[in-house]
PDB file of N, CA and C in Angstrom:
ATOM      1  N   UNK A   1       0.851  -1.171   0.000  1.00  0.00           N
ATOM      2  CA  UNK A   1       0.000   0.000   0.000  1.00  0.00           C
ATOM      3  C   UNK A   1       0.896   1.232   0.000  1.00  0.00           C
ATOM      4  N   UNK A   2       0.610   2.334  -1.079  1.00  0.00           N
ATOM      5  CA  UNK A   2       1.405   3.331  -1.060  1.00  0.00           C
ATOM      6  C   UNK A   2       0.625   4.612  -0.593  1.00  0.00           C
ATOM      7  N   UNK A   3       1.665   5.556  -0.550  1.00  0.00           N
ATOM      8  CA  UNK A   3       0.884   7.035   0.529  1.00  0.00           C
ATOM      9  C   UNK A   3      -0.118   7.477  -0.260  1.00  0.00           C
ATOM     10  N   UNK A   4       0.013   7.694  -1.763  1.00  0.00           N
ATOM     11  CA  UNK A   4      -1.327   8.158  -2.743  1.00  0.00           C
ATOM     12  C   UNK A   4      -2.450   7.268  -2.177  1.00  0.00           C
ATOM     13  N   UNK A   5      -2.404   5.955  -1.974  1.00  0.00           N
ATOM     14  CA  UNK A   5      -3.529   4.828  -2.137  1.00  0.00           C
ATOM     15  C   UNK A   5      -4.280   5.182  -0.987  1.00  0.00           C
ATOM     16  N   UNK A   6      -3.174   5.313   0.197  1.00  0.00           N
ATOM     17  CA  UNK A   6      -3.969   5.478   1.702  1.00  0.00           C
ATOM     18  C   UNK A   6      -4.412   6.730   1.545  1.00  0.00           C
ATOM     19  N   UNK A   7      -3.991   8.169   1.230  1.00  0.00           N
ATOM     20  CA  UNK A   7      -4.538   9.381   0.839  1.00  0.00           C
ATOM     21  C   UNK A   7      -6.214   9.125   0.758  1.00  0.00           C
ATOM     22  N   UNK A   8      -6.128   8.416  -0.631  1.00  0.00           N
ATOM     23  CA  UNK A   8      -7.238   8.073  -1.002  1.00  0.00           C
ATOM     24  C   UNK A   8      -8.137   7.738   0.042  1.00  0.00           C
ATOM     25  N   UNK A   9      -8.175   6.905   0.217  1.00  0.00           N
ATOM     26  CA  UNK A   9      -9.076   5.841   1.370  1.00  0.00           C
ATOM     27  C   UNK A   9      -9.245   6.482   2.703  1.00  0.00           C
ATOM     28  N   UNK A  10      -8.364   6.999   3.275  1.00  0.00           N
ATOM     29  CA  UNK A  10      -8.902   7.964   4.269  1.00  0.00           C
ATOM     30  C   UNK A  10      -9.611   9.555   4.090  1.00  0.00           C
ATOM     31  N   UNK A  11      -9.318   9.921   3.021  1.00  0.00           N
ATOM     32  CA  UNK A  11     -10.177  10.833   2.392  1.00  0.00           C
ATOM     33  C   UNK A  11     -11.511  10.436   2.356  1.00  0.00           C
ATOM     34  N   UNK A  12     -11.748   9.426   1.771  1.00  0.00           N
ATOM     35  CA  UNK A  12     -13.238   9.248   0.740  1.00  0.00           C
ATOM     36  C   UNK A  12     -13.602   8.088   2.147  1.00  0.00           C
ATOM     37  N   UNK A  13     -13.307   7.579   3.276  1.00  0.00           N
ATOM     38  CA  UNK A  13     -13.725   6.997   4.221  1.00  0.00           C
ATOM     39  C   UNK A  13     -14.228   8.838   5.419  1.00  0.00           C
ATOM     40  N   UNK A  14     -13.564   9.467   5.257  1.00  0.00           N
ATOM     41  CA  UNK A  14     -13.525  10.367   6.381  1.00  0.00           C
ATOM     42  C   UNK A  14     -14.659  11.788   5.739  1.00  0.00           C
ATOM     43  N   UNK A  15     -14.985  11.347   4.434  1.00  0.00           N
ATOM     44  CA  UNK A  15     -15.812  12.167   3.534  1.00  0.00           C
ATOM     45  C   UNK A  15     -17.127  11.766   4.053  1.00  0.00           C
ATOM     46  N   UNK A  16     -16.920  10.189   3.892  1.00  0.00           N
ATOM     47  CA  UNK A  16     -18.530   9.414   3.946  1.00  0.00           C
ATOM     48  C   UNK A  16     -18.815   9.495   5.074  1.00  0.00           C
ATOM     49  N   UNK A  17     -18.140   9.529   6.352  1.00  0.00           N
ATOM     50  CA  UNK A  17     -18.497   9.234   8.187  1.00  0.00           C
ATOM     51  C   UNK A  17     -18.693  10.650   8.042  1.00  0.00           C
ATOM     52  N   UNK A  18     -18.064  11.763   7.781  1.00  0.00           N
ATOM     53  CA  UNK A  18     -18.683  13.024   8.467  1.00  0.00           C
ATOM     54  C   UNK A  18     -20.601  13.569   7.570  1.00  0.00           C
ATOM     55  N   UNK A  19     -20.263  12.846   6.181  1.00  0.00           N
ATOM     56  CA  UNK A  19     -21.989  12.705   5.745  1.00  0.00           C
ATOM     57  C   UNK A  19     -22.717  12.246   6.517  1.00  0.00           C
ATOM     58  N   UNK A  20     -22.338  11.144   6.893  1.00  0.00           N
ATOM     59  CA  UNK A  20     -23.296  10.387   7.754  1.00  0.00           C
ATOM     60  C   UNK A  20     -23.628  10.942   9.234  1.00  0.00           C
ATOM     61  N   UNK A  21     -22.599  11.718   9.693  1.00  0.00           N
ATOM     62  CA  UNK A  21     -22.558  12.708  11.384  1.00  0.00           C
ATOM     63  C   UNK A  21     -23.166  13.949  10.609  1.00  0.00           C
ATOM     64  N   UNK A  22     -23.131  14.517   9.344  1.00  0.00           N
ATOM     65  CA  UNK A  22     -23.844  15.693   9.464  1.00  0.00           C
ATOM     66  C   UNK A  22     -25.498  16.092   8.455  1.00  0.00           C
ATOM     67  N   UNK A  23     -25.626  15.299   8.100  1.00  0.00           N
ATOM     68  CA  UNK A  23     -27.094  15.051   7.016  1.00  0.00           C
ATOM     69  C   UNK A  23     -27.934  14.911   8.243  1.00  0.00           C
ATOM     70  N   UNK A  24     -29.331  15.417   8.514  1.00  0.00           N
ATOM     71  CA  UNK A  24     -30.531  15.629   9.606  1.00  0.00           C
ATOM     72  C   UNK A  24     -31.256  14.515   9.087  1.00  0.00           C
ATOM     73  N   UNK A  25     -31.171  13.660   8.004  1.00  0.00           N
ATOM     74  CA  UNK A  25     -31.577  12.494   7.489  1.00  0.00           C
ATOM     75  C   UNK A  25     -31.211  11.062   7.956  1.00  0.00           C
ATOM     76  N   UNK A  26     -29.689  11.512   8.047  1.00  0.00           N
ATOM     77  CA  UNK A  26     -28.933  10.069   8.693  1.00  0.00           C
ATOM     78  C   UNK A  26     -29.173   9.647   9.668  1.00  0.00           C
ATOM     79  N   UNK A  27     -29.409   8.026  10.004  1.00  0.00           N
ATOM     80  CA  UNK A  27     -29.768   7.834  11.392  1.00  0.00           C
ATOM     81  C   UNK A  27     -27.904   7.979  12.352  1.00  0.00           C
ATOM     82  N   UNK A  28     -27.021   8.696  12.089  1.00  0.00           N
ATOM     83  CA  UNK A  28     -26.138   8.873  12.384  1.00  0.00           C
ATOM     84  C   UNK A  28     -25.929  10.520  12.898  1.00  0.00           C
ATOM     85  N   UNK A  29     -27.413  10.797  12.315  1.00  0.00           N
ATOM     86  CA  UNK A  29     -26.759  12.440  12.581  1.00  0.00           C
ATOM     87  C   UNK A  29     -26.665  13.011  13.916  1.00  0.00           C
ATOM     88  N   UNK A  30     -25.549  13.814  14.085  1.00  0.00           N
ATOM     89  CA  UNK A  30     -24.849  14.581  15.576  1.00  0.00           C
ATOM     90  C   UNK A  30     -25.731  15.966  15.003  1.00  0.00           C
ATOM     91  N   UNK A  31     -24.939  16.954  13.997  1.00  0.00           N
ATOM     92  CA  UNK A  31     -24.421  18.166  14.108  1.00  0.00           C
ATOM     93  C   UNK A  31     -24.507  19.064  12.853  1.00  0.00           C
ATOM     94  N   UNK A  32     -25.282  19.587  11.921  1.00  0.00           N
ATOM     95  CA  UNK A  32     -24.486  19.816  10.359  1.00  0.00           C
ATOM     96  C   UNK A  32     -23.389  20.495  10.274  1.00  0.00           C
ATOM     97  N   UNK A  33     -22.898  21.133  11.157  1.00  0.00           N
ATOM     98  CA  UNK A  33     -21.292  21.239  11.162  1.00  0.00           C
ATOM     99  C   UNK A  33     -20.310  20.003  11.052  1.00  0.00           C
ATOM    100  N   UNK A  34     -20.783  19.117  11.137  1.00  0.00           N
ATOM    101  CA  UNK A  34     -20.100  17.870  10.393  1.00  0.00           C
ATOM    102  C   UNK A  34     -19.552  18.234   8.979  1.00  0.00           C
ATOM    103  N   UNK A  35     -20.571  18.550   8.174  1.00  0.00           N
ATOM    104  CA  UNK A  35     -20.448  19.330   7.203  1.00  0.00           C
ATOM    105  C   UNK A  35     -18.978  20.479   6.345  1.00  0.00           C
ATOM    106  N   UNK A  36     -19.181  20.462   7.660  1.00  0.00           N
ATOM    107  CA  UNK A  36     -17.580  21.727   7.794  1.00  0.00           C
ATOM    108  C   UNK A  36     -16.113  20.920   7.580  1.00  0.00           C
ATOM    109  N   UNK A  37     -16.636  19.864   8.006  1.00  0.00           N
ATOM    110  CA  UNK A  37     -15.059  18.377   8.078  1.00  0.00           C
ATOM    111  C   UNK A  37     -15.417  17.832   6.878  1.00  0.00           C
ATOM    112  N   UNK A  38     -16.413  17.646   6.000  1.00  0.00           N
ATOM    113  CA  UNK A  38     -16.391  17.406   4.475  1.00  0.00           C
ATOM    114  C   UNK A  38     -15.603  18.402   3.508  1.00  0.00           C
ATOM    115  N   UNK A  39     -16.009  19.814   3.842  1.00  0.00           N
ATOM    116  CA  UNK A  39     -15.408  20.327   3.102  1.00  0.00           C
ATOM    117  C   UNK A  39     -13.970  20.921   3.561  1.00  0.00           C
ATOM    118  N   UNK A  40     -13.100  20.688   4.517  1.00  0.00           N
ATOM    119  CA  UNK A  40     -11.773  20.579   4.643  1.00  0.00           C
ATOM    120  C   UNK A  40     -11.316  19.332   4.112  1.00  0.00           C
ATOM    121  N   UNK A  41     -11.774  18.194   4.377  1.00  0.00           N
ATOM    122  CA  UNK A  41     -11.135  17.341   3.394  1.00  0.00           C
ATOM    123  C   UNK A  41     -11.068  17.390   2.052  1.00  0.00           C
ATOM    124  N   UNK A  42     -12.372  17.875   1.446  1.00  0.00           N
ATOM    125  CA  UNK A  42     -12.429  17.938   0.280  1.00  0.00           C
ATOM    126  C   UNK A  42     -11.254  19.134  -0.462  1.00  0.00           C
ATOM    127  N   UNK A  43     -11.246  20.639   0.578  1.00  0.00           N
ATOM    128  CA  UNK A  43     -10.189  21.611   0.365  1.00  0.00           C
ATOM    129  C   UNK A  43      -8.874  20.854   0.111  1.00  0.00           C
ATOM    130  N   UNK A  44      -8.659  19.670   1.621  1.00  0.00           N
ATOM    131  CA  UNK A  44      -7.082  19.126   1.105  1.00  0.00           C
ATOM    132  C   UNK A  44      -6.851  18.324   0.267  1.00  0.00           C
ATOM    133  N   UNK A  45      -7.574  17.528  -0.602  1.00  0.00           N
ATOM    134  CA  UNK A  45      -7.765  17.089  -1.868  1.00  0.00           C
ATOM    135  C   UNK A  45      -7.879  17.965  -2.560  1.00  0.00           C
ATOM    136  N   UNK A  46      -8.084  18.545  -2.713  1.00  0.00           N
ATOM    137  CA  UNK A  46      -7.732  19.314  -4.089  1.00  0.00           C
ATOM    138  C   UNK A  46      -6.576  20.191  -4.434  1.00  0.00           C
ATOM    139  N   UNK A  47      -6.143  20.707  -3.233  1.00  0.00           N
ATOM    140  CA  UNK A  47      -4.895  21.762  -3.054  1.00  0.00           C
ATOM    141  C   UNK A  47      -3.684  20.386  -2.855  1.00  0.00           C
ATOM    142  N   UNK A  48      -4.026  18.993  -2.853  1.00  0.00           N
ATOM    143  CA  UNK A  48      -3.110  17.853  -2.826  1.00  0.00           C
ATOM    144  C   UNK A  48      -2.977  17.883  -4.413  1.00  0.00           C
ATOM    145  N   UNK A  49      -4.091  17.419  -4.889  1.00  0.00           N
ATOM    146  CA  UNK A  49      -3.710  17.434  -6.689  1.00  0.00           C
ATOM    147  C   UNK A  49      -3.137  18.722  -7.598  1.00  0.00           C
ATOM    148  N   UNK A  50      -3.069  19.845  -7.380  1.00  0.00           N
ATOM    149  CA  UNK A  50      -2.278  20.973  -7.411  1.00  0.00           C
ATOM    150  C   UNK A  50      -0.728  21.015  -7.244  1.00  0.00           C
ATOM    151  N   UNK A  51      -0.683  20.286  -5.434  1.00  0.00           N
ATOM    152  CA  UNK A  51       0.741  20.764  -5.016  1.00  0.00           C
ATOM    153  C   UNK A  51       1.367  19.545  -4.851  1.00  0.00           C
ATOM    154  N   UNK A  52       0.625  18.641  -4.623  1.00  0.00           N
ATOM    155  CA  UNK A  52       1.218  16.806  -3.997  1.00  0.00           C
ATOM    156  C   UNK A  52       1.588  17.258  -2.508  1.00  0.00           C
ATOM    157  N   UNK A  53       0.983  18.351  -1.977  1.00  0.00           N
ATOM    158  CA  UNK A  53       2.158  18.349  -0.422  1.00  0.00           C
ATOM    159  C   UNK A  53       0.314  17.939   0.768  1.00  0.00           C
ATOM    160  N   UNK A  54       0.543  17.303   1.128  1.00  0.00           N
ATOM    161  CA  UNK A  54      -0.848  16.345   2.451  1.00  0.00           C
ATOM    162  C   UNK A  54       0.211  16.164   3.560  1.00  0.00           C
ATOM    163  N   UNK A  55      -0.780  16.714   4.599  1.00  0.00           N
ATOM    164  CA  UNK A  55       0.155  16.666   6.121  1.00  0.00           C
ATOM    165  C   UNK A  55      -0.216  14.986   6.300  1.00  0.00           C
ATOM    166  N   UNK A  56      -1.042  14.432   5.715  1.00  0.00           N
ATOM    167  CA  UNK A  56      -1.756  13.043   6.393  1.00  0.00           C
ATOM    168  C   UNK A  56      -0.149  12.386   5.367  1.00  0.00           C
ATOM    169  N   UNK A  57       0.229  12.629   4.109  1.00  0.00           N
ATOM    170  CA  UNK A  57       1.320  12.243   3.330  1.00  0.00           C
ATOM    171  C   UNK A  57       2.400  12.326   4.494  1.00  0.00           C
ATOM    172  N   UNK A  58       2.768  13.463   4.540  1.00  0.00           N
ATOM    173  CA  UNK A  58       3.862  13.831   5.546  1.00  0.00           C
ATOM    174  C   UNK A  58       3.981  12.801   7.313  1.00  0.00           C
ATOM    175  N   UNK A  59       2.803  12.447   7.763  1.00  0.00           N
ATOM    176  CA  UNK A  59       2.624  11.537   8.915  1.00  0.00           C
ATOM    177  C   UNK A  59       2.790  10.197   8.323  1.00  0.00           C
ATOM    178  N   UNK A  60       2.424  10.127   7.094  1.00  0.00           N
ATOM    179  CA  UNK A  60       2.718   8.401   6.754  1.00  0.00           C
ATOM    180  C   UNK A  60       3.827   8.220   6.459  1.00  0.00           C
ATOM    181  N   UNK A  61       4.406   9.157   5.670  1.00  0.00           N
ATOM    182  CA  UNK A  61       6.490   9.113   5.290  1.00  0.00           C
ATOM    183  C   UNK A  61       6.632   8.951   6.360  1.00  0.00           C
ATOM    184  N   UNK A  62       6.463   9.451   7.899  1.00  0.00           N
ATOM    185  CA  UNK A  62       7.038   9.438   8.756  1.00  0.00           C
ATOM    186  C   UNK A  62       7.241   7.754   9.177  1.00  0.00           C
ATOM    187  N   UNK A  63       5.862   7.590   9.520  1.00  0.00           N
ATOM    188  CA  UNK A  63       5.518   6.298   9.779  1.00  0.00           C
ATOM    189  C   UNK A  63       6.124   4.906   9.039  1.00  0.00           C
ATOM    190  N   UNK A  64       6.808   6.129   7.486  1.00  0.00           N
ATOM    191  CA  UNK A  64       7.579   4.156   6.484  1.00  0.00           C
ATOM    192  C   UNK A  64       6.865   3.739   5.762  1.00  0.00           C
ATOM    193  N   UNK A  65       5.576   4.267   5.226  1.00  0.00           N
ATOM    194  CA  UNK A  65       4.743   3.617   4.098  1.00  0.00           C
ATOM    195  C   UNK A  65       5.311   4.427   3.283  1.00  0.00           C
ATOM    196  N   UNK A  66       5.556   3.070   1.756  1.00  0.00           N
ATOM    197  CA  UNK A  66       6.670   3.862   0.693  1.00  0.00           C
ATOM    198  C   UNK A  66       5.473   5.204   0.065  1.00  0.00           C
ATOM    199  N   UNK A  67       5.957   5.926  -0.773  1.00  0.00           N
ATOM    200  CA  UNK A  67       5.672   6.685  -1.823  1.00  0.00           C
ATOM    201  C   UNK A  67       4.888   6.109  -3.181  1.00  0.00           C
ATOM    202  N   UNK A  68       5.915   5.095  -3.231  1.00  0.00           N
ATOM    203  CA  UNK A  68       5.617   4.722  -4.562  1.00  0.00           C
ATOM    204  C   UNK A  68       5.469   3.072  -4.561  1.00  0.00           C
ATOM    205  N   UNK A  69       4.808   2.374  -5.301  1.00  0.00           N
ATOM    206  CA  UNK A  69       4.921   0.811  -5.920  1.00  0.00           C
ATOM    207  C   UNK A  69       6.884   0.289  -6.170  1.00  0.00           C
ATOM    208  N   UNK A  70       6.951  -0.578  -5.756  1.00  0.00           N
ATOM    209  CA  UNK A  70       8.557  -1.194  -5.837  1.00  0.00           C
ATOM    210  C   UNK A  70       7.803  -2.773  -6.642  1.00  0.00           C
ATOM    211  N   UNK A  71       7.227  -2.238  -7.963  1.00  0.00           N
ATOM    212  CA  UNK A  71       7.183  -3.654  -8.461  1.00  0.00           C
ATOM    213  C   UNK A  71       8.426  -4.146  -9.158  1.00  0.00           C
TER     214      UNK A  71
END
């Protein structure tokens, strides 16, 4: 698993749980300021495909998950 892949997946996992905490529909709903944590993720996705620079990137280099595929 590389840092783009996990990017991914905790993005679009942390997209769908704060829908589900902020929609007055969901049997999950807290708050619609939930709402507010959709669209910061969504901000750092996009300013990621622009610049490539993600603090969540920067904590996983730390952590030793490669960059890239070593096929």
């Amino acid at each position: 698993m590389t840092i783009d892949r996990l990017i991914h997946i905790f993005a679009g996992s942390f997209i769908l749980l704060s829908l589900a905490l902020g929609i007055p529909g969901s049997p999950l709903f807290v708050s619609p300021w939930w709402l507010a944590f959709t669209a910061f993720v969504g901000a750092n996705l996009l300013q990621y495909g622009f610049t490539e620079v993600c603090p969540l990137g920067w904590i996983l280099g730390k952590l030793g998950v490669p960059r890239t595929c070593s096929r």
